[in-house]
Protein backbone atom coordinates (compact mmCIF):
# COMPACT_ATOMS: atom_id res chain seq x y z
CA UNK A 1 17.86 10.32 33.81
CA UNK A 2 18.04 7.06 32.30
CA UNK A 3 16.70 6.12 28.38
CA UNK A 4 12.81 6.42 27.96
CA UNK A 5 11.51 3.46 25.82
CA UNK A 6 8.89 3.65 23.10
CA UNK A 7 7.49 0.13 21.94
CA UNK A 8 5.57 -1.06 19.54
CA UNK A 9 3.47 -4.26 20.56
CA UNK A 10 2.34 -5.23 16.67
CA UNK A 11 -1.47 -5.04 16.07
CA UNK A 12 -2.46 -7.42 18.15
CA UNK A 13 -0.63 -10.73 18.17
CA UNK A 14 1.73 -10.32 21.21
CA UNK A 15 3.91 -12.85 19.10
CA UNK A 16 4.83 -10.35 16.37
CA UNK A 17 6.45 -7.96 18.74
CA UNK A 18 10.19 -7.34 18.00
CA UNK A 19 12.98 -8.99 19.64
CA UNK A 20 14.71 -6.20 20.74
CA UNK A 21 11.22 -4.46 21.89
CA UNK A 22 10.11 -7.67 24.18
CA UNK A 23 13.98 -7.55 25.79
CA UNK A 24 13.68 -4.25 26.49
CA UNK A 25 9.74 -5.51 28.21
CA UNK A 26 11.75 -7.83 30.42
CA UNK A 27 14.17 -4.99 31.91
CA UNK A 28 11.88 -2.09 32.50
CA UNK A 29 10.72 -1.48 35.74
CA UNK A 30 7.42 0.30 34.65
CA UNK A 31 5.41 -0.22 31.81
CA UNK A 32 2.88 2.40 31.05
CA UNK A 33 0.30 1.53 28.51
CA UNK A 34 -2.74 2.81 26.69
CA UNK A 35 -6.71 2.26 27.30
CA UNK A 36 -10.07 3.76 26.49
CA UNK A 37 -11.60 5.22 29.68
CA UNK A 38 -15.87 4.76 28.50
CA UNK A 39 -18.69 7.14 30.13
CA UNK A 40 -20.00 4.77 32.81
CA UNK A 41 -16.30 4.65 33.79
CA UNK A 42 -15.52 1.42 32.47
CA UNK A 43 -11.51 0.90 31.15
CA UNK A 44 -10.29 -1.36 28.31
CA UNK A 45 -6.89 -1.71 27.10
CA UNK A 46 -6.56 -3.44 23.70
CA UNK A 47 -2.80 -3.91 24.60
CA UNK A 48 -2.99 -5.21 28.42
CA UNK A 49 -3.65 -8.52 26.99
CA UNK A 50 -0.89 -8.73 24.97
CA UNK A 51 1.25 -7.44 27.76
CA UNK A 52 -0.46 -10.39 30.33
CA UNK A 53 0.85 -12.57 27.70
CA UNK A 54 4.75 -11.91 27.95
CA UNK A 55 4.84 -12.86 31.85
CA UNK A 56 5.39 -9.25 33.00
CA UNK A 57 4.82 -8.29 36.67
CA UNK A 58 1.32 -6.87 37.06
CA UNK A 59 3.08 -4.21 39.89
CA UNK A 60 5.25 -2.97 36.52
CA UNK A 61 1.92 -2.36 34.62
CA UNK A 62 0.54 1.24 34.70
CA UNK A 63 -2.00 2.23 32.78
CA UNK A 64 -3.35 5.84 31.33
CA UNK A 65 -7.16 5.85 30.40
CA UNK A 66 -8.32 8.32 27.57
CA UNK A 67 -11.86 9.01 27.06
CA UNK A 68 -12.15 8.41 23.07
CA UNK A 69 -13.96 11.53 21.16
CA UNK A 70 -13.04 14.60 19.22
CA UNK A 71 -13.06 16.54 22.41
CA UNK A 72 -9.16 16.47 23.07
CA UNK A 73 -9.27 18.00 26.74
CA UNK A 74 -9.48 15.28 28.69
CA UNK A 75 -7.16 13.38 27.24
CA UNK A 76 -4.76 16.21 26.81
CA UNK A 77 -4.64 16.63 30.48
CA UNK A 78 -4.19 12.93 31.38
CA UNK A 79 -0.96 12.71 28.67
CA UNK A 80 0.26 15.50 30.70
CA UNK A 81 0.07 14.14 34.37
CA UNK A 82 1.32 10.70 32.29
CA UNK A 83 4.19 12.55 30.84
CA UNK A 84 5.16 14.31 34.78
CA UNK A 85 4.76 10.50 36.03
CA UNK A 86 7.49 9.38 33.36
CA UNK A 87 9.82 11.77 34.07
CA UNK A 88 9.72 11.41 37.71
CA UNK A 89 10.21 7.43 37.69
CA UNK A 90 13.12 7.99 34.75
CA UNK A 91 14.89 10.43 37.36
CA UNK A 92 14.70 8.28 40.03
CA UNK A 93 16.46 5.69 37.90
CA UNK A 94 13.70 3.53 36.99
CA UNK A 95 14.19 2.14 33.43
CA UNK A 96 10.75 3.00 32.15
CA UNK A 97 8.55 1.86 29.16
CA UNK A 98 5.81 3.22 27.00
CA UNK A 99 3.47 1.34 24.79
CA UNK A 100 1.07 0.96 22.08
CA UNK A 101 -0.59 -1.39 19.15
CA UNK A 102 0.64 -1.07 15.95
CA UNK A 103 3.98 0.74 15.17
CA UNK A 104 4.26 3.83 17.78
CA UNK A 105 4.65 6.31 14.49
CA UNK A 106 1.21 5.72 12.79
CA UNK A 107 -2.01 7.20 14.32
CA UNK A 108 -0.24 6.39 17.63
CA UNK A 109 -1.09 7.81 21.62
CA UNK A 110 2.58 7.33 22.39
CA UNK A 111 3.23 10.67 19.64
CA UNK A 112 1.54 12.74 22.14
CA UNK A 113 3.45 11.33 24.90
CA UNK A 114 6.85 11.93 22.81
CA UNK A 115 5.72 15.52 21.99
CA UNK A 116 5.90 16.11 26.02
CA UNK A 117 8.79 14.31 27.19
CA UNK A 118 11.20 16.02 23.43
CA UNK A 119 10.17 19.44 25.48
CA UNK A 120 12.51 18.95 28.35
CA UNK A 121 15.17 17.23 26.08
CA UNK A 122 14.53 13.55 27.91
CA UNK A 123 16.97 10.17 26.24
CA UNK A 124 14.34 8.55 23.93
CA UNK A 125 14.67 5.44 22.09
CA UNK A 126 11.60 4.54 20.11
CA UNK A 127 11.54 0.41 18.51
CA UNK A 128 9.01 0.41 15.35
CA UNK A 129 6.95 -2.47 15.06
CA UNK A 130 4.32 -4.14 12.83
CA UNK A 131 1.44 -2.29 10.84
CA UNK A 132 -2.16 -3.63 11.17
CA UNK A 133 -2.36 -3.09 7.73
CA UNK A 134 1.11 -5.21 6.95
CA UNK A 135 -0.95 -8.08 8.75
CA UNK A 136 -4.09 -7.88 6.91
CA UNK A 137 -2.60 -7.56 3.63
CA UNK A 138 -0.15 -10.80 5.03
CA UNK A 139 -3.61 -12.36 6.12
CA UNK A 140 -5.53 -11.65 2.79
CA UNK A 141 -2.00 -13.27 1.19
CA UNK A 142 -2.60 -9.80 -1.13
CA UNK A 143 0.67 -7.43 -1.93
CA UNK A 144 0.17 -3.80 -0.75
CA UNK A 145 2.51 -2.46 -3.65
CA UNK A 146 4.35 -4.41 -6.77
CA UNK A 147 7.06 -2.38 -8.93
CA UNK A 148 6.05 1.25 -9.52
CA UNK A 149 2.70 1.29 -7.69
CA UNK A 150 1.23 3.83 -5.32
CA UNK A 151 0.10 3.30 -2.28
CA UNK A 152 -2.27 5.91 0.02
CA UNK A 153 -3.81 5.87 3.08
CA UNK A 154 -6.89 7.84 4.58
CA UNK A 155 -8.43 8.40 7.97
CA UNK A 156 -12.11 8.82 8.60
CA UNK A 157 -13.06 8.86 5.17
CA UNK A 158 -16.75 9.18 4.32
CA UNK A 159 -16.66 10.55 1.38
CA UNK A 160 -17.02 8.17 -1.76
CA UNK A 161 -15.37 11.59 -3.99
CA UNK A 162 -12.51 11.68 -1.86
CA UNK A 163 -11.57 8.23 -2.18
CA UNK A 164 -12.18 8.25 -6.10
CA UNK A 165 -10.14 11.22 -6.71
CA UNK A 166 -7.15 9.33 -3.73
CA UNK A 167 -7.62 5.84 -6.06
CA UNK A 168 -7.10 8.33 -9.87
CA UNK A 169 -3.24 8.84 -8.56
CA UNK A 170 -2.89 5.55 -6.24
CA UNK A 171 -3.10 1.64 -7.27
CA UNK A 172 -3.76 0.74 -3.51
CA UNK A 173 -5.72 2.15 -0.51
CA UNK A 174 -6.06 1.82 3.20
CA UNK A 175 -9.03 3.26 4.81
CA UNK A 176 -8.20 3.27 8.39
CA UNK A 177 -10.70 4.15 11.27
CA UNK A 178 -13.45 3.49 9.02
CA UNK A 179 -16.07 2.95 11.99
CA UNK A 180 -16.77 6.65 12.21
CA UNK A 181 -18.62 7.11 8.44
CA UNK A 182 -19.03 3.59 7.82
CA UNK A 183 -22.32 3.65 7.25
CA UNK A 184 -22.42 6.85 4.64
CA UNK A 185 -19.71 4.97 2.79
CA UNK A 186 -20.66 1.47 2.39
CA UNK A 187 -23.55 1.87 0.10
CA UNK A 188 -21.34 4.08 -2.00
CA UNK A 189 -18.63 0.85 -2.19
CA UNK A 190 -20.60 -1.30 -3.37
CA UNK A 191 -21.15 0.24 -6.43
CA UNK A 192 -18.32 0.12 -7.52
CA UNK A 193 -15.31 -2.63 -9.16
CA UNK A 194 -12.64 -2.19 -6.74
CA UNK A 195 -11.00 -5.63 -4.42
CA UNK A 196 -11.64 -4.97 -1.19
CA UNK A 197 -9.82 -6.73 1.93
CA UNK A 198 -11.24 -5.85 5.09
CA UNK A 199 -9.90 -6.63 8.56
CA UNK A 200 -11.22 -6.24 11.83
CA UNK A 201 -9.01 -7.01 15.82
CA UNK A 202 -6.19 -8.54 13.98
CA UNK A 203 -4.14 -10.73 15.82
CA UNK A 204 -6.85 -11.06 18.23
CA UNK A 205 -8.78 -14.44 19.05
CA UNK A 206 -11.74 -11.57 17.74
CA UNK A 207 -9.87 -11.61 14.53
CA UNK A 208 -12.43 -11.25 11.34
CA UNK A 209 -11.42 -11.22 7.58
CA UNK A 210 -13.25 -11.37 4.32
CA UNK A 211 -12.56 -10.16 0.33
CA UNK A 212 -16.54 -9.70 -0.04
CA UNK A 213 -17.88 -6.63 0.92
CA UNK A 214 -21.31 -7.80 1.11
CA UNK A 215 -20.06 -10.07 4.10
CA UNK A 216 -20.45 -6.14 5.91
CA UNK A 217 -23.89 -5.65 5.36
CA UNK A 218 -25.31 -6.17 8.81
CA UNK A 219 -22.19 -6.18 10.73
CA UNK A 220 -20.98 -4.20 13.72
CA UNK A 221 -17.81 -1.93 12.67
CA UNK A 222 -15.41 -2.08 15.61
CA UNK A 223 -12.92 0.32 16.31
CA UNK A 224 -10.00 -1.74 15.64
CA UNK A 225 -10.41 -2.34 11.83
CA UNK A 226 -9.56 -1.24 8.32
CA UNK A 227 -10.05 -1.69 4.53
CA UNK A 228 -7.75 -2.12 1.78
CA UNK A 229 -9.34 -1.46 -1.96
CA UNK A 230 -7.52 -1.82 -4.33
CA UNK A 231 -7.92 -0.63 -8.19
């Protein structure tokens, strides 16, 4: 069975994927990758784009569709049948490829996939890649930490209490996947002193950026964005 490949793609500039991780691109033979599988049975892939851009064969391209929710089954079953498909192509001697925006360790698909393919003791090679939050706090031209500062991040958070107590111990703050409770939280931000630095489809010709918070009043929370706040 031949090396299994992890790669990170960057958040969404296909031009800040590694070296080594766009060589590797170039000499799989498949390329599975990630998308959101809707109700009315739509697909999007946030990272097929990205993957159009290197010049890869389309017949290399495979996706896996996961319906996006708190209900896991679904998409438990589909990183299964993914995980089979892997292992089949890797033992026929395809060099094969997984996948995803971002770095593949942080709030990643491809750690479900891994979790699978470690059980029957597969050759993995995983290639990190770039943060969304390293590019927002690049695009803001804002450091995350100087010298002895603290730096946190939270998922989901709707809870102004939660992020108060987080910001006593920590001098910086990512709020990722802020969609979800965005609306219990933002009146709650803008009481208070904190910078804020939010980014939304970084990378993206979507891209959106702003230091005022009351740029958000009205606006549409995507998926694909986060907030840095810092003390």
């Amino acid at each position: 069975m031949n090396t299994i490949y992890g790669i990170s793609l960057g958040p969404g500039d296909p031009d800040l994927i590694t070296v080594k991780g766009l060589q590797i691109l170039r000499q799989s033979d498949i390329i599975f990758y990630p998308g959101s599988l809707f109700k009315d049975g739509r697909k999007e892939s946030y990272v097929r784009p990205m993957l159009d851009h290197y010049g890869l064969q389309p017949d290399k391209l495979e996706g896996f569709f996961l319906r996006m929710g708190s209900d896991r089954t679904a998409a438990e079953l589909t990183y299964q049948q993914t995980a089979q498909k892997i292992l089949q192509l890797s033992g026929a001697g395809k060099i094969v490829s997984i996948v995803c925006e971002g770095d593949l360790s942080f709030y990643a698909s491809f750690s479900y996939l891994l979790e699978k393919l470690e059980t029957v003791n597969a050759s993995i090679e995983l290639i990190p890649g770039v943060n969304s939050f390293s590019l927002g706090a690049s695009l803001h031209q804002v450091p995350l930490c100087l010298q002895h500062e603290k730096l946190a991040v939270l998922p989901l958070a709707s809870d102004i209490t939660e992020i108060e107590q987080t910001l006593e111990n920590t001098d910086t703050l990512i709020l990722m996947k802020i969609r979800m409770g965005w609306k219990e939280l933002y009146p709650a931000l803008l009481t208070k002193t904190w910078k804020y630095y939010y980014c939304e489809r970084l990378g993206t010709a979507e891209q959106y950026i702003t230091a005022d918070i009351a740029d958000l009043a009205y606006r549409e929370i995507p998926y694909f964005s986060l907030l840095i706040i810092k003390k």
